[in-house]
PDB file of N, CA and C in Angstrom:
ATOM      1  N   UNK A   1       0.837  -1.176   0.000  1.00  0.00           N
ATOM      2  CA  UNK A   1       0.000   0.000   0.000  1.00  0.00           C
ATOM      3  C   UNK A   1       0.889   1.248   0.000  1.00  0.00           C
ATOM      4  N   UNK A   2       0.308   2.289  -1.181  1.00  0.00           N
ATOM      5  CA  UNK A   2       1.210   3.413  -0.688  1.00  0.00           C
ATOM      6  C   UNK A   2       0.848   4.861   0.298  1.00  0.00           C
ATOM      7  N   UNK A   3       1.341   5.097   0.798  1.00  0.00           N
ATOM      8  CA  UNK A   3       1.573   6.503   1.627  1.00  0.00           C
ATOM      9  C   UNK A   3       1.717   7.097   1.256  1.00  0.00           C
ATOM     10  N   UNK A   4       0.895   8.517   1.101  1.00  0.00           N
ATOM     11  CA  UNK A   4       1.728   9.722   0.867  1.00  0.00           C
ATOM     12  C   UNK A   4       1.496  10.557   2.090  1.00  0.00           C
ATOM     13  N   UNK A   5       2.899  11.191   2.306  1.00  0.00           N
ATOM     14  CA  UNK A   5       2.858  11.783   3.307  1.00  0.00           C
ATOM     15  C   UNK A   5       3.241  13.461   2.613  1.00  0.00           C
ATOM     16  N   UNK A   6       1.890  14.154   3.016  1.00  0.00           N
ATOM     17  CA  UNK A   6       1.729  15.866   2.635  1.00  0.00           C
ATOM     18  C   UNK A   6       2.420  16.822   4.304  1.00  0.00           C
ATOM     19  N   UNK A   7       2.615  18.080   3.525  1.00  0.00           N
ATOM     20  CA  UNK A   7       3.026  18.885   4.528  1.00  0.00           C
ATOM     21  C   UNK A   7       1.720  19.116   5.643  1.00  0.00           C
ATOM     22  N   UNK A   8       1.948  19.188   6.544  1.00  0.00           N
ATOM     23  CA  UNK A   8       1.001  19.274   7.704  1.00  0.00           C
ATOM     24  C   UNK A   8       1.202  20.975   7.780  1.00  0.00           C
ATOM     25  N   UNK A   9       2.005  22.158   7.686  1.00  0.00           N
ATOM     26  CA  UNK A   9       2.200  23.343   7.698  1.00  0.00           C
ATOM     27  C   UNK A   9       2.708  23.910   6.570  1.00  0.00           C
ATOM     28  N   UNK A  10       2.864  25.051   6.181  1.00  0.00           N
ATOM     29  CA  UNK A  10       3.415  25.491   5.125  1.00  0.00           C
ATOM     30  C   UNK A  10       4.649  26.476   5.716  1.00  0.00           C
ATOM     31  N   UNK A  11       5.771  26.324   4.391  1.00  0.00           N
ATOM     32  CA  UNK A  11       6.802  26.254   4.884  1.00  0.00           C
ATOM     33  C   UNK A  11       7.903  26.511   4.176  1.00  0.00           C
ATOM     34  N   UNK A  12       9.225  26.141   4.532  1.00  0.00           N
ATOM     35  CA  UNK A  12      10.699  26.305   3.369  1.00  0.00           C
ATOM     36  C   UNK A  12      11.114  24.590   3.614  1.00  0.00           C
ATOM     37  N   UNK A  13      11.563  23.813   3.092  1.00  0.00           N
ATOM     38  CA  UNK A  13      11.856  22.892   3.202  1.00  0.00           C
ATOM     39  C   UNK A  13      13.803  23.248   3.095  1.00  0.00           C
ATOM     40  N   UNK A  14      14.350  22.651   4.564  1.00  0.00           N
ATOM     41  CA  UNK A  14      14.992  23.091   4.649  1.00  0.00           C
ATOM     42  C   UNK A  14      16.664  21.705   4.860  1.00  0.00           C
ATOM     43  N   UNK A  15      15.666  20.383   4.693  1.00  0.00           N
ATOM     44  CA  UNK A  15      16.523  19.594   4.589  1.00  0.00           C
ATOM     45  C   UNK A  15      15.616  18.345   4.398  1.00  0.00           C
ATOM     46  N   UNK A  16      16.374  17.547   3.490  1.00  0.00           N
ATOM     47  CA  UNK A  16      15.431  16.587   3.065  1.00  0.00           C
ATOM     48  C   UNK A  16      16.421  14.939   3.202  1.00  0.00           C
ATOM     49  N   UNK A  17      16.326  14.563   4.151  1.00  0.00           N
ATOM     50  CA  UNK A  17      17.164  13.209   4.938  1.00  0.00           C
ATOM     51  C   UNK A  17      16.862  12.257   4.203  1.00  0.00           C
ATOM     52  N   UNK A  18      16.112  11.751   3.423  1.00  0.00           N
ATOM     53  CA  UNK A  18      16.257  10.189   3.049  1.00  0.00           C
ATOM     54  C   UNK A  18      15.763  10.677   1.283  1.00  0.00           C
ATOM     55  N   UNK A  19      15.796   9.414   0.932  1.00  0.00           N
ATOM     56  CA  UNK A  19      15.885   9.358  -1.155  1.00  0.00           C
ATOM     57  C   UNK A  19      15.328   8.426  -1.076  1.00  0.00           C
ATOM     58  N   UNK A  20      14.914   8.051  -2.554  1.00  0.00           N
ATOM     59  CA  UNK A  20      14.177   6.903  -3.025  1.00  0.00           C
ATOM     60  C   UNK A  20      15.125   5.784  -2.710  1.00  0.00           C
ATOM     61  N   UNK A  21      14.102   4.445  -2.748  1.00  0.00           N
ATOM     62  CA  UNK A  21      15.103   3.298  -1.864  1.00  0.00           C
ATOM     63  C   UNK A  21      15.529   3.152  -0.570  1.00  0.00           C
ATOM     64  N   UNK A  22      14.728   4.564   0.257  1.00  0.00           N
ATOM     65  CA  UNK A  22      15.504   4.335   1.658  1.00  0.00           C
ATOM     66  C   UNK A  22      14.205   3.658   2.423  1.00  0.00           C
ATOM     67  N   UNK A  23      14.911   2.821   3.197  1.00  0.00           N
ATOM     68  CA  UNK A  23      13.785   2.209   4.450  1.00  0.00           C
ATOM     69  C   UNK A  23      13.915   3.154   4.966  1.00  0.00           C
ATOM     70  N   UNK A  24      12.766   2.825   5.844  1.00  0.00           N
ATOM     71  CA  UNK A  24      12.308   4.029   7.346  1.00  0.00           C
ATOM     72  C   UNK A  24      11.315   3.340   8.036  1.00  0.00           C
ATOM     73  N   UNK A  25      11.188   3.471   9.133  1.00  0.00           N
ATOM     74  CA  UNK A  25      10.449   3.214   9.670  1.00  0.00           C
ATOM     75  C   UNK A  25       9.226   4.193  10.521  1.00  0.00           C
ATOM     76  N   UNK A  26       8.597   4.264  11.112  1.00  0.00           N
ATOM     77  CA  UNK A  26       7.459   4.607  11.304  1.00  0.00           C
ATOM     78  C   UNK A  26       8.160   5.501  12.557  1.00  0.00           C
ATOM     79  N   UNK A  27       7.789   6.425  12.339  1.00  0.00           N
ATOM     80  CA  UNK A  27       8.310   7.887  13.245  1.00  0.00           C
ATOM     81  C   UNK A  27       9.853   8.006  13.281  1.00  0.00           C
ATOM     82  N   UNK A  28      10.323   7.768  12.007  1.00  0.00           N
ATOM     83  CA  UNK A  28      11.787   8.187  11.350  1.00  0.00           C
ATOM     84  C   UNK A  28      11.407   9.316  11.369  1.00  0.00           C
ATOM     85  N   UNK A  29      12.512  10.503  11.314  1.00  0.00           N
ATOM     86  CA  UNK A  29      12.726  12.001  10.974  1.00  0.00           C
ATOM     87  C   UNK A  29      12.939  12.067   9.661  1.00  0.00           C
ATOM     88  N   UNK A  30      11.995  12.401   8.655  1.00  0.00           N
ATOM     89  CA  UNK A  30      12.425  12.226   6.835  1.00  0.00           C
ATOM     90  C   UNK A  30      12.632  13.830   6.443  1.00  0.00           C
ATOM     91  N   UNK A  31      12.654  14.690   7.076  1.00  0.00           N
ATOM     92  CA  UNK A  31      12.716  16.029   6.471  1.00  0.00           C
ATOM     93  C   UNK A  31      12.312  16.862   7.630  1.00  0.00           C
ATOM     94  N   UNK A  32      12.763  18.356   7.346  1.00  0.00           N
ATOM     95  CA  UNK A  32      12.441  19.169   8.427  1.00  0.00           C
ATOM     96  C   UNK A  32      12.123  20.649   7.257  1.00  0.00           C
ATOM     97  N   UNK A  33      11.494  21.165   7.984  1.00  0.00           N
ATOM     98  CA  UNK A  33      10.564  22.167   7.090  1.00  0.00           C
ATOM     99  C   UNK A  33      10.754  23.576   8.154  1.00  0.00           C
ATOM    100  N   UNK A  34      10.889  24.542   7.723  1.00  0.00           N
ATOM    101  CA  UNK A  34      11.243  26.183   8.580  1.00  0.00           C
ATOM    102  C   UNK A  34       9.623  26.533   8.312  1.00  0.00           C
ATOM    103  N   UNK A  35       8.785  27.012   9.135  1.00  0.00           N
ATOM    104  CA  UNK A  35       8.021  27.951   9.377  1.00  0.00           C
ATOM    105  C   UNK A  35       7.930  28.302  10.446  1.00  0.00           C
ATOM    106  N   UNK A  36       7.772  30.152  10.109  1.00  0.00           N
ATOM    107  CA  UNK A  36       7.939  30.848  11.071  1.00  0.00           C
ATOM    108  C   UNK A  36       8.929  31.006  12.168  1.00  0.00           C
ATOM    109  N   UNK A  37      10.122  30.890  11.386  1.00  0.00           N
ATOM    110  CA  UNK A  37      11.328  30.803  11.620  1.00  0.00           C
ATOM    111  C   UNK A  37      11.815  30.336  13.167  1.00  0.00           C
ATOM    112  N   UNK A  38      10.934  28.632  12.821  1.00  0.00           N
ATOM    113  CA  UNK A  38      11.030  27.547  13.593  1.00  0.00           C
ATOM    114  C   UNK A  38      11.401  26.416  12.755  1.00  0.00           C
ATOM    115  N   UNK A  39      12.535  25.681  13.018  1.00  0.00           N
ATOM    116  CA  UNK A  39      13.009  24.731  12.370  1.00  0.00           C
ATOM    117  C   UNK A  39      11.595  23.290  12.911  1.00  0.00           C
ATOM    118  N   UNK A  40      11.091  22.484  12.241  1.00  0.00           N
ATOM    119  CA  UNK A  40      10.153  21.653  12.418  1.00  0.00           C
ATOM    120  C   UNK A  40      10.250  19.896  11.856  1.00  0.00           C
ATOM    121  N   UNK A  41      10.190  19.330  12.529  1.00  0.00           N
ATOM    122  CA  UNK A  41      11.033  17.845  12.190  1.00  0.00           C
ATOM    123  C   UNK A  41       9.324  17.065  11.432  1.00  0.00           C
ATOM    124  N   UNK A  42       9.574  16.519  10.149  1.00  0.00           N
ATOM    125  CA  UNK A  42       8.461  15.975   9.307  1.00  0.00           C
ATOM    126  C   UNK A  42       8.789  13.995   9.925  1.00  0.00           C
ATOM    127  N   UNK A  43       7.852  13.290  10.481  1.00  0.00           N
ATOM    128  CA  UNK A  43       8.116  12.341  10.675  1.00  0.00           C
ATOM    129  C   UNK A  43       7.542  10.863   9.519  1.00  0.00           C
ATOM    130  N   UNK A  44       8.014   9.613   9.068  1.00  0.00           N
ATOM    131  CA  UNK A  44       7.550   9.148   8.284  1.00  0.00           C
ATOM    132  C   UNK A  44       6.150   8.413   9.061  1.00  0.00           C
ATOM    133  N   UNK A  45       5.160   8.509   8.445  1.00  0.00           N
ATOM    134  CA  UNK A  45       3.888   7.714   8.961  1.00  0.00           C
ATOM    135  C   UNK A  45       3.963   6.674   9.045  1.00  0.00           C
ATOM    136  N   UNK A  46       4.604   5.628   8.415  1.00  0.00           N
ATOM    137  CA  UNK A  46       4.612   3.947   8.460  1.00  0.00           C
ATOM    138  C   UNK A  46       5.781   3.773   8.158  1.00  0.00           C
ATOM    139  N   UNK A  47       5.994   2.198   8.416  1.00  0.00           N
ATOM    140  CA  UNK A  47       7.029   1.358   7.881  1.00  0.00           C
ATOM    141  C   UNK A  47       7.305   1.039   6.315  1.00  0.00           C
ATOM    142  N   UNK A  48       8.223   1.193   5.651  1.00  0.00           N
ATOM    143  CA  UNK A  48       8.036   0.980   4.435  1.00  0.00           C
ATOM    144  C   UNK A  48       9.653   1.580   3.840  1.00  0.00           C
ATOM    145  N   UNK A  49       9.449   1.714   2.206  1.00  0.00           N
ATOM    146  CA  UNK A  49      10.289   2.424   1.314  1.00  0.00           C
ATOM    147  C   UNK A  49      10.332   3.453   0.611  1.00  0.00           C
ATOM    148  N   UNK A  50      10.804   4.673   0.642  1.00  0.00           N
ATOM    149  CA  UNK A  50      10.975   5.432  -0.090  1.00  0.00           C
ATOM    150  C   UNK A  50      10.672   5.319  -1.230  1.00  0.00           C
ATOM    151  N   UNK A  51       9.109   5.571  -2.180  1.00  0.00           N
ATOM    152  CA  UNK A  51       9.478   5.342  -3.731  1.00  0.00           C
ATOM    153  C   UNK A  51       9.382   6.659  -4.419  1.00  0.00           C
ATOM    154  N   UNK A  52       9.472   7.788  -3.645  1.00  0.00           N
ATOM    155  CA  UNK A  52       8.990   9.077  -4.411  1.00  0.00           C
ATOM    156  C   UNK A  52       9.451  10.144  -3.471  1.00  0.00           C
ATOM    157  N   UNK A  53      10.297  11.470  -3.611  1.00  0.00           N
ATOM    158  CA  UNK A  53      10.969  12.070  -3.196  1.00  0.00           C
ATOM    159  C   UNK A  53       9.870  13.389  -3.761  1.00  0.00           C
ATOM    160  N   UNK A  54       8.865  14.109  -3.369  1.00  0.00           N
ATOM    161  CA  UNK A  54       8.983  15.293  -4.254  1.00  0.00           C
ATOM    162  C   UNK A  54       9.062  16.799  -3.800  1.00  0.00           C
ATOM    163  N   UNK A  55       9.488  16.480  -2.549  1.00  0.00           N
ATOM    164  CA  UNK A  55       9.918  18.228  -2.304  1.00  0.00           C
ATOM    165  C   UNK A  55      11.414  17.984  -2.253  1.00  0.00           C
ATOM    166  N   UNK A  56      12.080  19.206  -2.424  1.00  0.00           N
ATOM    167  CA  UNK A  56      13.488  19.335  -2.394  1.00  0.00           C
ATOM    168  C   UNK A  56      13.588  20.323  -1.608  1.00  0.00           C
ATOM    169  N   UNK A  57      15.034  20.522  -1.289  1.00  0.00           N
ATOM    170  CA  UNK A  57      15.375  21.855  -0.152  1.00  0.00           C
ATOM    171  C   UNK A  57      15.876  22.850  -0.553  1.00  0.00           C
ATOM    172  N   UNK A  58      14.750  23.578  -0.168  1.00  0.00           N
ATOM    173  CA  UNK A  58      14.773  25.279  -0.527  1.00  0.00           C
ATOM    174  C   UNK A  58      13.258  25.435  -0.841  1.00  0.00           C
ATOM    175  N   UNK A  59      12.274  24.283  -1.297  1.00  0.00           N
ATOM    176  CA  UNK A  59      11.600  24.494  -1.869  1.00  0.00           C
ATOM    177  C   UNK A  59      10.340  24.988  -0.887  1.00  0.00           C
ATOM    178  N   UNK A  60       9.345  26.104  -1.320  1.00  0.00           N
ATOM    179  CA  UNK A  60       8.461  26.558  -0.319  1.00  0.00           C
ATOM    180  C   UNK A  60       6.719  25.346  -0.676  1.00  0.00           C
ATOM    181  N   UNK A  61       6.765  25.108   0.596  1.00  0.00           N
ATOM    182  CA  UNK A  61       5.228  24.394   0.044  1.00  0.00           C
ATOM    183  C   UNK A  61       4.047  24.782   0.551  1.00  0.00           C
ATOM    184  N   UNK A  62       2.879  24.355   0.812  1.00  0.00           N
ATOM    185  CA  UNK A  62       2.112  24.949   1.340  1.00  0.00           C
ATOM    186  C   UNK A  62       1.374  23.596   2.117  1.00  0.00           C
ATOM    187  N   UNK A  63      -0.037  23.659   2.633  1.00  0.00           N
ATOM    188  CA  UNK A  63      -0.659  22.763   3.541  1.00  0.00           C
ATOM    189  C   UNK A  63      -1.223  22.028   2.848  1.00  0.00           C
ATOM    190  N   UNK A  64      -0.881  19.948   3.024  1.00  0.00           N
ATOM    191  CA  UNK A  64      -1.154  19.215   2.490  1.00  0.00           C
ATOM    192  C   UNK A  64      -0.456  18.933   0.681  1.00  0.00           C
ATOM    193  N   UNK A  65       0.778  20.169   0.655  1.00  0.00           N
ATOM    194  CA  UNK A  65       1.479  19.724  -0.912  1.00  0.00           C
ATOM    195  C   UNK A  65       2.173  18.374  -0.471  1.00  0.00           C
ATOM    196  N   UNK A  66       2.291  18.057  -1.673  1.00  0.00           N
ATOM    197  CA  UNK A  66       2.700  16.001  -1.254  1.00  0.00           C
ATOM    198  C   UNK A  66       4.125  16.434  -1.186  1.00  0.00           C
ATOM    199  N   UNK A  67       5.116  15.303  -0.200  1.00  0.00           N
ATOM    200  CA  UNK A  67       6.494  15.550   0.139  1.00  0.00           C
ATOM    201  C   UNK A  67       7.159  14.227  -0.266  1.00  0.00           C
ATOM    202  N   UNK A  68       6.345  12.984   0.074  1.00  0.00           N
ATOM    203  CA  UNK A  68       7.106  11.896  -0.392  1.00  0.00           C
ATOM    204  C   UNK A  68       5.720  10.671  -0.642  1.00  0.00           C
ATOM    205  N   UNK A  69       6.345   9.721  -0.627  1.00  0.00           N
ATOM    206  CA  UNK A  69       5.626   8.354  -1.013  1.00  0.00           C
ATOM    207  C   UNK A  69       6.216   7.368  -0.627  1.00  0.00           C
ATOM    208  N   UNK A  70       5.459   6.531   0.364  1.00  0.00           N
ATOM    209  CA  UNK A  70       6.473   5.531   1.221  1.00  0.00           C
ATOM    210  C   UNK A  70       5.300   4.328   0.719  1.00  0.00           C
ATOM    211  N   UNK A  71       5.834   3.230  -0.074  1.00  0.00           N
ATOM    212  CA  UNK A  71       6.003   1.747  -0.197  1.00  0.00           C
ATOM    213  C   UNK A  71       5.463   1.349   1.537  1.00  0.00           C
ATOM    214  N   UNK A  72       4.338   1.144   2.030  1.00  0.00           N
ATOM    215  CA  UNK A  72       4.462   0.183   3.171  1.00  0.00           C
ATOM    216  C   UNK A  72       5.003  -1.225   3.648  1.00  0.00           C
ATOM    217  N   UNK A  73       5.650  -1.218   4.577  1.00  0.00           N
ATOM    218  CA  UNK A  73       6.031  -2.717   4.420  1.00  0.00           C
ATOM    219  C   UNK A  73       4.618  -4.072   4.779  1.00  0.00           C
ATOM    220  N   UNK A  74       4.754  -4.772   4.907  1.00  0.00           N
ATOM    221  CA  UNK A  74       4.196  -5.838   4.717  1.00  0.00           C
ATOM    222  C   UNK A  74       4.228  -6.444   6.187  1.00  0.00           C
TER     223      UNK A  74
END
């Protein structure tokens, strides 16, 4: 099943920790996002794989833009 996990705030994306192919597990730190010039830690929702990367850093998003796509594990 896949996941997508959207921004919960809008924001600067200010570092983006894992790539396609990466495991993670379920409340991994996958990215951290600046609003309101508060650094903010994005956590992964489930267990699974990285199959889709689509914010990058620098990039500004807004509430609910999609950030990644996690493969659930099984």
């Amino acid at each position: 099943m896949k996941i997508e996990l959207t921004s919960p705030i809008p924001g600067k994306i200010m570092k983006v920790l894992v790539g396609v192919g990466d495991a993670v597990n379920e409340d991994d730190e996958v990215m951290k996002i600046e609003s309101m010039k508060m650094e903010n830690p994005i956590y992964a929702p489930a267990t699974g794989t990285i199959i889709a990367v689509c914010a990058k850093e620098n990039n500004e998003v807004e509430v609910d833009d999609l950030l990644l796509v996690i493969e659930e594990a099984c």
